[in-house]
N, C-alpha and C. Protein backbone atom coordinates (compact mmCIF):
# COMPACT_ATOMS: atom_id res chain seq x y z
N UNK A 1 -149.73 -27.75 138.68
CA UNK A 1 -149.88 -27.44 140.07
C UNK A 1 -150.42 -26.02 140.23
N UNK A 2 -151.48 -25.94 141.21
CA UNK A 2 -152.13 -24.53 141.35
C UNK A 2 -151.31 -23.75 142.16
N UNK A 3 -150.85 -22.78 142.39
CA UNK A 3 -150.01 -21.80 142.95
C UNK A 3 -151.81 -21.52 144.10
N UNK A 4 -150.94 -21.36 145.75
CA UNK A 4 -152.00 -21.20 146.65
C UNK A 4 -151.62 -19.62 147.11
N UNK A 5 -152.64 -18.81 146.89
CA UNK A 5 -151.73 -17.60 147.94
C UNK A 5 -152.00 -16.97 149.00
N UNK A 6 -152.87 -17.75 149.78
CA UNK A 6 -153.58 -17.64 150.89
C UNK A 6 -152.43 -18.15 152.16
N UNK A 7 -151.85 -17.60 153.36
CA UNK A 7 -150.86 -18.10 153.95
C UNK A 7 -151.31 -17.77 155.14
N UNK A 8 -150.79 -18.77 156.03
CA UNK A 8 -151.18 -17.78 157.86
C UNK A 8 -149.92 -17.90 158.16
N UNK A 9 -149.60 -16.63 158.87
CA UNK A 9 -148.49 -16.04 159.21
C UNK A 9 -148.50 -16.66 160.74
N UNK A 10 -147.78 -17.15 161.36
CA UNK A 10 -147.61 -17.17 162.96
C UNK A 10 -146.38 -16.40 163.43
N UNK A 11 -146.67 -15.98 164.28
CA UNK A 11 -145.79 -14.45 165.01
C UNK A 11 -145.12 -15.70 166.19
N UNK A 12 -143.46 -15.69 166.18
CA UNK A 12 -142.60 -16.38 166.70
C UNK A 12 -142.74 -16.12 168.38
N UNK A 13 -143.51 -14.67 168.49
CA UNK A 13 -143.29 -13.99 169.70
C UNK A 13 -144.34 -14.04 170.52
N UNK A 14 -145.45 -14.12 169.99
CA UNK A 14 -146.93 -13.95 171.10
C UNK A 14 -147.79 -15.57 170.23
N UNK A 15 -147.45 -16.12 169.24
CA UNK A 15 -148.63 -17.03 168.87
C UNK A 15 -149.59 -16.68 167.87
N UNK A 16 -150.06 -15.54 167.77
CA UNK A 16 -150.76 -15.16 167.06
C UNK A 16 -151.11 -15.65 165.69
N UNK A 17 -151.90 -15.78 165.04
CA UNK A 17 -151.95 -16.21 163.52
C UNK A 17 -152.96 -15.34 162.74
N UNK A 18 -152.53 -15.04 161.58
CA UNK A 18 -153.30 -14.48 160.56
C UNK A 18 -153.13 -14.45 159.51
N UNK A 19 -154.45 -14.63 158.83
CA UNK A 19 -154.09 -15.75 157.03
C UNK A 19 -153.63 -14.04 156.36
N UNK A 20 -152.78 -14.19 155.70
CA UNK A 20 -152.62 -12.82 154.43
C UNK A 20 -152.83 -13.27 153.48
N UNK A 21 -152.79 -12.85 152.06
CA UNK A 21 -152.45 -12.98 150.78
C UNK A 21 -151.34 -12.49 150.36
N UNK A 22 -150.33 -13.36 149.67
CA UNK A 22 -148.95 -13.48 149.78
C UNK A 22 -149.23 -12.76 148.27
N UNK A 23 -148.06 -11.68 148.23
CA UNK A 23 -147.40 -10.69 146.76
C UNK A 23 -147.18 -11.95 145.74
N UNK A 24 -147.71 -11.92 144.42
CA UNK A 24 -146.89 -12.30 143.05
C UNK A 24 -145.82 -11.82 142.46
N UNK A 25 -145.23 -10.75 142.37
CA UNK A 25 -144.78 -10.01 141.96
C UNK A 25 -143.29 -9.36 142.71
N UNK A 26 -143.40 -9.66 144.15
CA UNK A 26 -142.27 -9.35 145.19
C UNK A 26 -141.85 -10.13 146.15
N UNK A 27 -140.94 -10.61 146.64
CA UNK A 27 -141.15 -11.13 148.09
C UNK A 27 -141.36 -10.05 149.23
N UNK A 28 -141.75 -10.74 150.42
CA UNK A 28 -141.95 -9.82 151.37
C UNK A 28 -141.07 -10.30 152.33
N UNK A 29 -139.99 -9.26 152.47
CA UNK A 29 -138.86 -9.54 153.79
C UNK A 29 -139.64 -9.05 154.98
N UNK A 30 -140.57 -8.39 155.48
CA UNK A 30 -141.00 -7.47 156.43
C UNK A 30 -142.40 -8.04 156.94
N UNK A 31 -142.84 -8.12 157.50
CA UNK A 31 -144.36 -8.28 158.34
C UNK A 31 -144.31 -7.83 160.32
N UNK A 32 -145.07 -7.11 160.05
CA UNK A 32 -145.42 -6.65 161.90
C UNK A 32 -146.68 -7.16 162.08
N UNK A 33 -146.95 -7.91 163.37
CA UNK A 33 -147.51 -8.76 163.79
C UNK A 33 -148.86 -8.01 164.71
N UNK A 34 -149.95 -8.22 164.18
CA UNK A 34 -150.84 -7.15 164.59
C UNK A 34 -151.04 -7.19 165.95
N UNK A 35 -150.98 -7.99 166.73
CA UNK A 35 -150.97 -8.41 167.95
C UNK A 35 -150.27 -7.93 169.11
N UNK A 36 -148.51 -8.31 168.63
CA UNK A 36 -147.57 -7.72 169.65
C UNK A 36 -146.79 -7.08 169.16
N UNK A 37 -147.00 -6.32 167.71
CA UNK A 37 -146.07 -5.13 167.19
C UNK A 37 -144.59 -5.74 166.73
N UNK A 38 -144.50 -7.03 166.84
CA UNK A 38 -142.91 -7.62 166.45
C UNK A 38 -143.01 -7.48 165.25
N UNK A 39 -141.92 -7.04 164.53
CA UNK A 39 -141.57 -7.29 163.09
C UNK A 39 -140.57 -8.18 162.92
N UNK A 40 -141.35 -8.99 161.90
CA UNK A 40 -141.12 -11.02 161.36
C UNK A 40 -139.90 -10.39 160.29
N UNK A 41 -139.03 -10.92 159.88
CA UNK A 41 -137.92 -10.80 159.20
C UNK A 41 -137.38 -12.68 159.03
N UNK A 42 -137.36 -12.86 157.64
CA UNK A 42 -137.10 -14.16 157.07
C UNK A 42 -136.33 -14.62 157.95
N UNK A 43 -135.93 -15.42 158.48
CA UNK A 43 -135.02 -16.58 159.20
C UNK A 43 -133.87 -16.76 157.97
N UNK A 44 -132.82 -16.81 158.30
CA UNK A 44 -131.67 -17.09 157.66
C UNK A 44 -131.96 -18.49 156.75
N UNK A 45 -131.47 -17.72 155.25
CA UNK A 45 -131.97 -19.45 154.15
C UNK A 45 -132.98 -18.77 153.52
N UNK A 46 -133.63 -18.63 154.18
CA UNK A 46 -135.57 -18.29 153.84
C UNK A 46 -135.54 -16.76 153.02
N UNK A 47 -136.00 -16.85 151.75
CA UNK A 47 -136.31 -15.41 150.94
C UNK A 47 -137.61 -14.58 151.42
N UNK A 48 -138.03 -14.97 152.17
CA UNK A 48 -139.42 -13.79 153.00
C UNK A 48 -139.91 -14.49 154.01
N UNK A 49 -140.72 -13.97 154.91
CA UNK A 49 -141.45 -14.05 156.02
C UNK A 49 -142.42 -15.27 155.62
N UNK A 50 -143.09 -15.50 154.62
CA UNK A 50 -144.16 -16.49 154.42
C UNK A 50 -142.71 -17.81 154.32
N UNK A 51 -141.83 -18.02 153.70
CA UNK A 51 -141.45 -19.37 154.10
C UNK A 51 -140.89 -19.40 155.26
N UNK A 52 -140.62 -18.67 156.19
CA UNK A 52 -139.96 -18.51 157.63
C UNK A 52 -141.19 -18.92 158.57
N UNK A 53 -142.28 -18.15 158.53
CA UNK A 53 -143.40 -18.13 159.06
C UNK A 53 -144.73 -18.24 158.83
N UNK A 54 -145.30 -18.60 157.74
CA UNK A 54 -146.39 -18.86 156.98
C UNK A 54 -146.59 -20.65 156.66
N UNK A 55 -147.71 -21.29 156.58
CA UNK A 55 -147.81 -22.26 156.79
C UNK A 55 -147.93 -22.54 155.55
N UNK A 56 -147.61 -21.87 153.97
CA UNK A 56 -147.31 -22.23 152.90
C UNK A 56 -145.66 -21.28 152.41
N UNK A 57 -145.27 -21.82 151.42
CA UNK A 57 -143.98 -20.86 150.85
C UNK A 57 -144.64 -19.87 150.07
N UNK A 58 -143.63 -19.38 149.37
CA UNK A 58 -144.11 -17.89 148.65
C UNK A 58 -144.41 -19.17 147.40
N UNK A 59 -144.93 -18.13 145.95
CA UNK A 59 -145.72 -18.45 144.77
C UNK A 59 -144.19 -18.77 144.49
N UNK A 60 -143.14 -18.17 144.13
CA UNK A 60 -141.92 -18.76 143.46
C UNK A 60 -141.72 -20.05 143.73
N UNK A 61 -141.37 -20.01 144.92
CA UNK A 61 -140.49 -21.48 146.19
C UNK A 61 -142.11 -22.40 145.25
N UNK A 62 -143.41 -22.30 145.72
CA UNK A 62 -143.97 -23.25 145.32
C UNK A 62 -144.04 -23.99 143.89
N UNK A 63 -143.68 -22.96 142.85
CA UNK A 63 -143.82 -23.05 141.33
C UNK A 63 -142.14 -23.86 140.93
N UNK A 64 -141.78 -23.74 142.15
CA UNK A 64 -140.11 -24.24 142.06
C UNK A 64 -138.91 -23.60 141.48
N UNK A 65 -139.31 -22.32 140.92
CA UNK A 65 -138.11 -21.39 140.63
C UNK A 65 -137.29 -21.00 141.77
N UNK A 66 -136.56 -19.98 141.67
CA UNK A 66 -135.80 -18.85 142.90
C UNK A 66 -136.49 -18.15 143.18
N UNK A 67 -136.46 -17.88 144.18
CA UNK A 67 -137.24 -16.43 144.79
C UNK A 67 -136.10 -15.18 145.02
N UNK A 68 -136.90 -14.03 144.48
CA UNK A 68 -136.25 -13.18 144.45
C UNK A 68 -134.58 -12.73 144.35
């Protein structure tokens, strides 16, 4: 299975979307939303912002290990 690391983030607060490239190496608990300045913080369960809010999981969650 190919690990994807291309993700679009959607901002819970205004709609907004924008693709990032998701870290190998870290998760990311943190993202501010270029739009309406909200900062995205994982949803309870969720190890970063891309499986809370990203329309793929992080490289771990996908490869099927633990994340962080």
């Amino acid at each position: 299975m190919e690990i994807e690391l291309v993700s679009t983030i959607t901002c819970p607060g205004c709609g907004h979307t924008k693709e990032e490239e998701m870290p190998t190496t870290a998760c990311q608990f943190f993202y501010q939303c270029d739009n309406c300045k909200h900062l995205l913080k994982p949803k309870e369960g969720d190890c970063c912002v891309y499986c809370s809010y990203g329309t793929l999981a992080c490289p771990p969650i996908q490869e099927g290990t633990n994340c962080c």
